[in-house]
N, C-alpha and C. Protein backbone atom coordinates (compact mmCIF):
# COMPACT_ATOMS: atom_id res chain seq x y z
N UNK A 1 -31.89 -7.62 -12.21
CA UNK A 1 -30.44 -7.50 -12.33
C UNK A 1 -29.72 -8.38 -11.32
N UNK A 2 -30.41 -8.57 -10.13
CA UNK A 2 -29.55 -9.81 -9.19
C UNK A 2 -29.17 -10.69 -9.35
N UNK A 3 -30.30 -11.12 -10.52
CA UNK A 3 -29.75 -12.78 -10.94
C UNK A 3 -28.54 -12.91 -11.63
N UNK A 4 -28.41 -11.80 -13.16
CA UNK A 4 -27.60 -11.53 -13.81
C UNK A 4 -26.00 -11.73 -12.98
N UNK A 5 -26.23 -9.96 -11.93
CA UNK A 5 -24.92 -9.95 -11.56
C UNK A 5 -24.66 -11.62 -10.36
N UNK A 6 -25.20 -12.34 -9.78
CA UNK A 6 -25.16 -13.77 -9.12
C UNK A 6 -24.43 -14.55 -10.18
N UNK A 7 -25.32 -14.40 -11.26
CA UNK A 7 -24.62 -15.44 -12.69
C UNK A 7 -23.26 -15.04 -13.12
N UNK A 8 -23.14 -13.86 -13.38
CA UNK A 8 -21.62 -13.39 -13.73
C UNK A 8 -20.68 -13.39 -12.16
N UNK A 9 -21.27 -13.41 -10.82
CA UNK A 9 -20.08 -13.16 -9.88
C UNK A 9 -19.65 -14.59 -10.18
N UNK A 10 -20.38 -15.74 -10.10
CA UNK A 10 -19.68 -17.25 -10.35
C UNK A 10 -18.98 -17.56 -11.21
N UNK A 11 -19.45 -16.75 -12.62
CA UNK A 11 -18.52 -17.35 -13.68
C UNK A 11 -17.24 -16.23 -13.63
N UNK A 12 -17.24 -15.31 -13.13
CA UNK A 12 -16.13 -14.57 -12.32
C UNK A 12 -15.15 -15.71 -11.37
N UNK A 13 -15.74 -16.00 -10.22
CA UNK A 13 -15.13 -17.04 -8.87
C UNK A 13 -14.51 -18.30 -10.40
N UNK A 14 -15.30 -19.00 -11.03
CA UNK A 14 -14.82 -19.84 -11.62
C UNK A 14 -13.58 -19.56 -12.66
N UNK A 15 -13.84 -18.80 -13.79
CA UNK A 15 -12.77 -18.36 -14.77
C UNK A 15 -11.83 -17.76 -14.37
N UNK A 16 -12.02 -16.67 -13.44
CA UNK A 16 -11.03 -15.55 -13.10
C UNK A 16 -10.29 -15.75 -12.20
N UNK A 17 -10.04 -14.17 -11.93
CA UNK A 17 -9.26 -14.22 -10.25
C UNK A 17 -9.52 -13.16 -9.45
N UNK A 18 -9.86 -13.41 -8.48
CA UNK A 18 -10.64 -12.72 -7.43
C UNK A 18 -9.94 -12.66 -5.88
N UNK A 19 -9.65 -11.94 -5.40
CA UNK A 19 -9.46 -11.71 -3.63
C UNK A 19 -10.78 -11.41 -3.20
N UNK A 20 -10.67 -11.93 -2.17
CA UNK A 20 -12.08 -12.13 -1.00
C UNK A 20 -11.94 -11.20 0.34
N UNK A 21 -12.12 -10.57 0.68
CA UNK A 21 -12.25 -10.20 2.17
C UNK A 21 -12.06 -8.34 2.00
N UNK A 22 -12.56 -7.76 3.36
CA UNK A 22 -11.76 -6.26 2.69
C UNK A 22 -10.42 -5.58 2.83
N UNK A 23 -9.47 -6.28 3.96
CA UNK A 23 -8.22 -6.03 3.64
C UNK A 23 -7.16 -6.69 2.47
N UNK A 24 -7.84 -7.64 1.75
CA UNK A 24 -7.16 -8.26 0.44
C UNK A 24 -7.61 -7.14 -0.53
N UNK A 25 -8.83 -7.17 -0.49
CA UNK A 25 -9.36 -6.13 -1.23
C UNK A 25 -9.00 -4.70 -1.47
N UNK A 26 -8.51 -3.95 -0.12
CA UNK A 26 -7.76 -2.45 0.26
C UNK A 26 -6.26 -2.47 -0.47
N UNK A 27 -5.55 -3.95 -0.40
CA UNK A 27 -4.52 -3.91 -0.69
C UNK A 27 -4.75 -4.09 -2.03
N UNK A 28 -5.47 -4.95 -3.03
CA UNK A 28 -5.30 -4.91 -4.29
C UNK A 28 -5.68 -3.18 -5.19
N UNK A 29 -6.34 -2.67 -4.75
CA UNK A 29 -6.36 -1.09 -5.26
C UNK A 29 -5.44 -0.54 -4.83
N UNK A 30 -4.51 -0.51 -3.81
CA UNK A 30 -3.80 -0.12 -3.26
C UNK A 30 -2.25 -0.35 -4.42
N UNK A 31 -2.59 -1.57 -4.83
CA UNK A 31 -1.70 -2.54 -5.69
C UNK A 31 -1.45 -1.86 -7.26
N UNK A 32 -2.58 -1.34 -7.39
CA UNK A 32 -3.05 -1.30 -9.17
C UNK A 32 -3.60 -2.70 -9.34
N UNK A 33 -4.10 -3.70 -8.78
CA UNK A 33 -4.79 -4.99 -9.67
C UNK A 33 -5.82 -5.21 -9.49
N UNK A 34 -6.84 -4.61 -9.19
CA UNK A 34 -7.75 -4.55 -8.66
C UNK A 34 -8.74 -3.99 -9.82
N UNK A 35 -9.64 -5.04 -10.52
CA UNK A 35 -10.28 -3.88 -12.06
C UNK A 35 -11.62 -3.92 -11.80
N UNK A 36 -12.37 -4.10 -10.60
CA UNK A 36 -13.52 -3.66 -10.41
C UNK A 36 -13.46 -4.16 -8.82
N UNK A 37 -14.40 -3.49 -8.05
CA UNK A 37 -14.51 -4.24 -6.54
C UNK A 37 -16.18 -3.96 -6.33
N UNK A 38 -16.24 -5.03 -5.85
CA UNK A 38 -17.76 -6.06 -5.68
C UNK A 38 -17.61 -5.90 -4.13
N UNK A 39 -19.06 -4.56 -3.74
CA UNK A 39 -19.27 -4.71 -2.19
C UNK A 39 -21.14 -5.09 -1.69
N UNK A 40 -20.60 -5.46 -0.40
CA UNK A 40 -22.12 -6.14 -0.38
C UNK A 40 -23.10 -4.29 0.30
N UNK A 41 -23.95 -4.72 1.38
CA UNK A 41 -25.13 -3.32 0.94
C UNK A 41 -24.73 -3.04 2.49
N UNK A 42 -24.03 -3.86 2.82
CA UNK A 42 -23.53 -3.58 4.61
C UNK A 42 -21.76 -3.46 4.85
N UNK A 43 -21.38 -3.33 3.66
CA UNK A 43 -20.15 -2.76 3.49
C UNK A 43 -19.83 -1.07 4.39
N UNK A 44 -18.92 -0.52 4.90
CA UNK A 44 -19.18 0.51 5.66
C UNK A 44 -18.87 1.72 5.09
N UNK A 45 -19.57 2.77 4.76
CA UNK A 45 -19.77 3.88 4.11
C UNK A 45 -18.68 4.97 4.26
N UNK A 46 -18.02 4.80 5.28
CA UNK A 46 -17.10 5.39 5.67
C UNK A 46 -15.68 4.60 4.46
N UNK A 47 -14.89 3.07 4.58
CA UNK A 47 -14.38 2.42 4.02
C UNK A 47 -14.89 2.68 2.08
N UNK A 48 -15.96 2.85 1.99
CA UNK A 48 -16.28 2.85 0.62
C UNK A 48 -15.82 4.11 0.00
N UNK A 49 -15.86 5.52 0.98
CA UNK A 49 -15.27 6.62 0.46
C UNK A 49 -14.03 6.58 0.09
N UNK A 50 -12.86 5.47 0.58
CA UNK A 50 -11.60 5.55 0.53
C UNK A 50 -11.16 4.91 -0.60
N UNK A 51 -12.18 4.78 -1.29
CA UNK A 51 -12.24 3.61 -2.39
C UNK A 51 -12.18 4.60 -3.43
N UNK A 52 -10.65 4.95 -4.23
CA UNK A 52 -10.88 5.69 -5.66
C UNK A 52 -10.49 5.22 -6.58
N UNK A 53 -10.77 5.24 -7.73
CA UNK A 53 -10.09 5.01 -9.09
C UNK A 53 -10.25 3.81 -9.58
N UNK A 54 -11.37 3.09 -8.64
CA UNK A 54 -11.45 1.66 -9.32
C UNK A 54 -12.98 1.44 -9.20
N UNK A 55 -13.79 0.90 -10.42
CA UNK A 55 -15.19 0.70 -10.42
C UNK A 55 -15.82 0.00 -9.36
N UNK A 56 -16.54 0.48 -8.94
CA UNK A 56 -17.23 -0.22 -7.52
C UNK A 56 -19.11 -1.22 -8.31
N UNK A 57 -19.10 -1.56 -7.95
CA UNK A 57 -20.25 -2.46 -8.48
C UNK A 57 -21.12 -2.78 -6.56
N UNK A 58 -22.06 -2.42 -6.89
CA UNK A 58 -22.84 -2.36 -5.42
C UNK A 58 -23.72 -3.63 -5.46
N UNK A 59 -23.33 -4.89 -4.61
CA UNK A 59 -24.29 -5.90 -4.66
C UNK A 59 -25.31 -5.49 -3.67
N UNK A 60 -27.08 -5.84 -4.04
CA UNK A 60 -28.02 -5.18 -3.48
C UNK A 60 -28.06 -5.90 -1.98
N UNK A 61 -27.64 -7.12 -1.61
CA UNK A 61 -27.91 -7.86 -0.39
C UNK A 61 -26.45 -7.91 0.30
N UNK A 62 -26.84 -8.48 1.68
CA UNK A 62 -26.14 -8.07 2.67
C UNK A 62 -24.61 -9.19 2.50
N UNK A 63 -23.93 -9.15 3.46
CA UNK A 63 -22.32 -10.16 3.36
C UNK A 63 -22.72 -11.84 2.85
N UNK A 64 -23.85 -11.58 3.65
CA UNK A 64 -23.99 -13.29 3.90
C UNK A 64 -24.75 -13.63 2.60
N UNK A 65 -25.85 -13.03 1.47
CA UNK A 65 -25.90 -12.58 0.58
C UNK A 65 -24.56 -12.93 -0.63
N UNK A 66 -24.06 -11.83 -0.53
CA UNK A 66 -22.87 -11.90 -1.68
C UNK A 66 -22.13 -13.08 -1.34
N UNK A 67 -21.88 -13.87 -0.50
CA UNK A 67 -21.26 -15.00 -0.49
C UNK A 67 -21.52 -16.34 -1.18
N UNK A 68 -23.43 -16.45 -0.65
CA UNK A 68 -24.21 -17.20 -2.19
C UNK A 68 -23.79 -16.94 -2.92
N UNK A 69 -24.12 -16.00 -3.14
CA UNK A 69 -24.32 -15.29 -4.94
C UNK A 69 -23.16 -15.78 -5.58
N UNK A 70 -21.70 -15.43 -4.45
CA UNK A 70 -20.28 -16.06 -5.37
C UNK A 70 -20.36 -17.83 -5.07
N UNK A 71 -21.21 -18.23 -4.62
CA UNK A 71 -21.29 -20.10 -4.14
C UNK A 71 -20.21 -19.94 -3.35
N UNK A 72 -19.98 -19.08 -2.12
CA UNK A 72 -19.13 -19.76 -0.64
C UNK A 72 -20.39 -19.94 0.41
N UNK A 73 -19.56 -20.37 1.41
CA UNK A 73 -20.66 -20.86 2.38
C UNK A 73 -20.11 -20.05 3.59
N UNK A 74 -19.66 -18.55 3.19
CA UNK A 74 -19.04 -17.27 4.20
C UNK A 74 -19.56 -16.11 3.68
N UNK A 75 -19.83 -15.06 4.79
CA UNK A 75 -20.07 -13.85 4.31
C UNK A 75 -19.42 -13.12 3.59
N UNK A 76 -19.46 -12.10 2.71
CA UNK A 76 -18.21 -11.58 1.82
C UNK A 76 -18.38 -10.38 2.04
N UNK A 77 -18.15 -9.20 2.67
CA UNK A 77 -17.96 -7.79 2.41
C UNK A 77 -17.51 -7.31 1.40
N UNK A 78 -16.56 -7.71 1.20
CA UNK A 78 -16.02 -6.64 -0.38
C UNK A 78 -15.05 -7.90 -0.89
N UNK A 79 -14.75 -7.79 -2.83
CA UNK A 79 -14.16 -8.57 -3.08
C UNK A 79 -13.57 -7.92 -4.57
N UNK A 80 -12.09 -7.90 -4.64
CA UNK A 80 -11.71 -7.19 -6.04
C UNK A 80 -11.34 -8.41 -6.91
N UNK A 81 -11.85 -7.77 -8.54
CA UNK A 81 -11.61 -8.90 -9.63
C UNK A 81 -10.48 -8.31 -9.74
N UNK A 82 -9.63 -9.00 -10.12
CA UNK A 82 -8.23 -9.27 -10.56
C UNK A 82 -7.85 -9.35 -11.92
N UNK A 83 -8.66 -10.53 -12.47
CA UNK A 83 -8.59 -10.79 -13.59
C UNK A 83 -10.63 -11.65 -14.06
N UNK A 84 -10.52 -10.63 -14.88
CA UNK A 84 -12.30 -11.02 -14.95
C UNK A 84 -12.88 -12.47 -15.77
N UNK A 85 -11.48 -12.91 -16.65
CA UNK A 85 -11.74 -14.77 -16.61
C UNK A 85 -12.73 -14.28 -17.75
N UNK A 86 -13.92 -15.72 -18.25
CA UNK A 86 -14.59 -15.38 -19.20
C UNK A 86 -15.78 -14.35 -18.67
N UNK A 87 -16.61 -14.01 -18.36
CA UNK A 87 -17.40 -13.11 -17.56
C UNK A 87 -17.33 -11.58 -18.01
N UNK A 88 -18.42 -10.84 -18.18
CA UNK A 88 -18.25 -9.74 -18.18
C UNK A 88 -18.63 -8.71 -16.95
N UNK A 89 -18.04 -9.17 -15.68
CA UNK A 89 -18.54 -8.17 -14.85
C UNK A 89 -17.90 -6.56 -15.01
N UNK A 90 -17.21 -6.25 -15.60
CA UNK A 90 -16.46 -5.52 -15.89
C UNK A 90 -17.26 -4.85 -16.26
N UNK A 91 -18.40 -4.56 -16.92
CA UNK A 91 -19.65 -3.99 -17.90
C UNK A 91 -20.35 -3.57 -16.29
N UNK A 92 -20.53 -4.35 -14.91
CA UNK A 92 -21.33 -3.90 -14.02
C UNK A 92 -20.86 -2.93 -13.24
N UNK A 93 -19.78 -2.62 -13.39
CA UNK A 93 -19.01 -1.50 -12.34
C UNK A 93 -19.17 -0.06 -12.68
N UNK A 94 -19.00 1.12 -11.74
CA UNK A 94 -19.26 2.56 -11.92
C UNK A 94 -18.50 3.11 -11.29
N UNK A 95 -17.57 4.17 -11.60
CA UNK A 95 -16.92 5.01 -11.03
C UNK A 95 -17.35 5.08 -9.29
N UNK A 96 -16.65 5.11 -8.46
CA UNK A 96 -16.93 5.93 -7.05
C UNK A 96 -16.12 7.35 -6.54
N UNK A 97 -17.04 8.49 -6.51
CA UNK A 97 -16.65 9.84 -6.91
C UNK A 97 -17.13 10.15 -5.86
């Protein structure tokens, strides 16, 4: 499944629209625009509880990790799709309850 979700976070970064970091990220749920949020496996457990009503999708590797995976050359903690572009990551996300 890593490769998959790697393949769809790019064609996500490319087609769509995406915020990067976790206070862009706090504010877009915060917003309503926020239609799935992409966190890495060192995201902080405490911050992830505060996270409701919007599908969380758990990338298995660490910041520096999910940053490949989206092709930056920075670590990424958390990152909300906006607009999911051609891509179906939207299919990878799960409630956080």
């Amino acid at each position: 499944m890593e490769t998959d979700i790697s393949k769809v976070l790019r064609a996500t970064f490319s087609t769509g629209k995406v915020v990067v970091g976790t206070k862009q990220t706090s504010d877009a749920i915060k917003n309503g625009k926020a239609q799935v949020i992409v966190i890495s496996s060192n995201y902080p457990e405490k911050a992830l509880n505060e996270i409701k009503g919007v599908p969380v999708i758990r990338y298995p590797g660490s910041g520096a990790d999910l940053g490949v995976a989206c092709g930056k050359p920075f670590s990424i903690a958390a990152l909300a799709v906006i607009e999911p572009g051609e891509s179906d990551i939207l299919s990878f996300g799960s409630m956080n309850e």
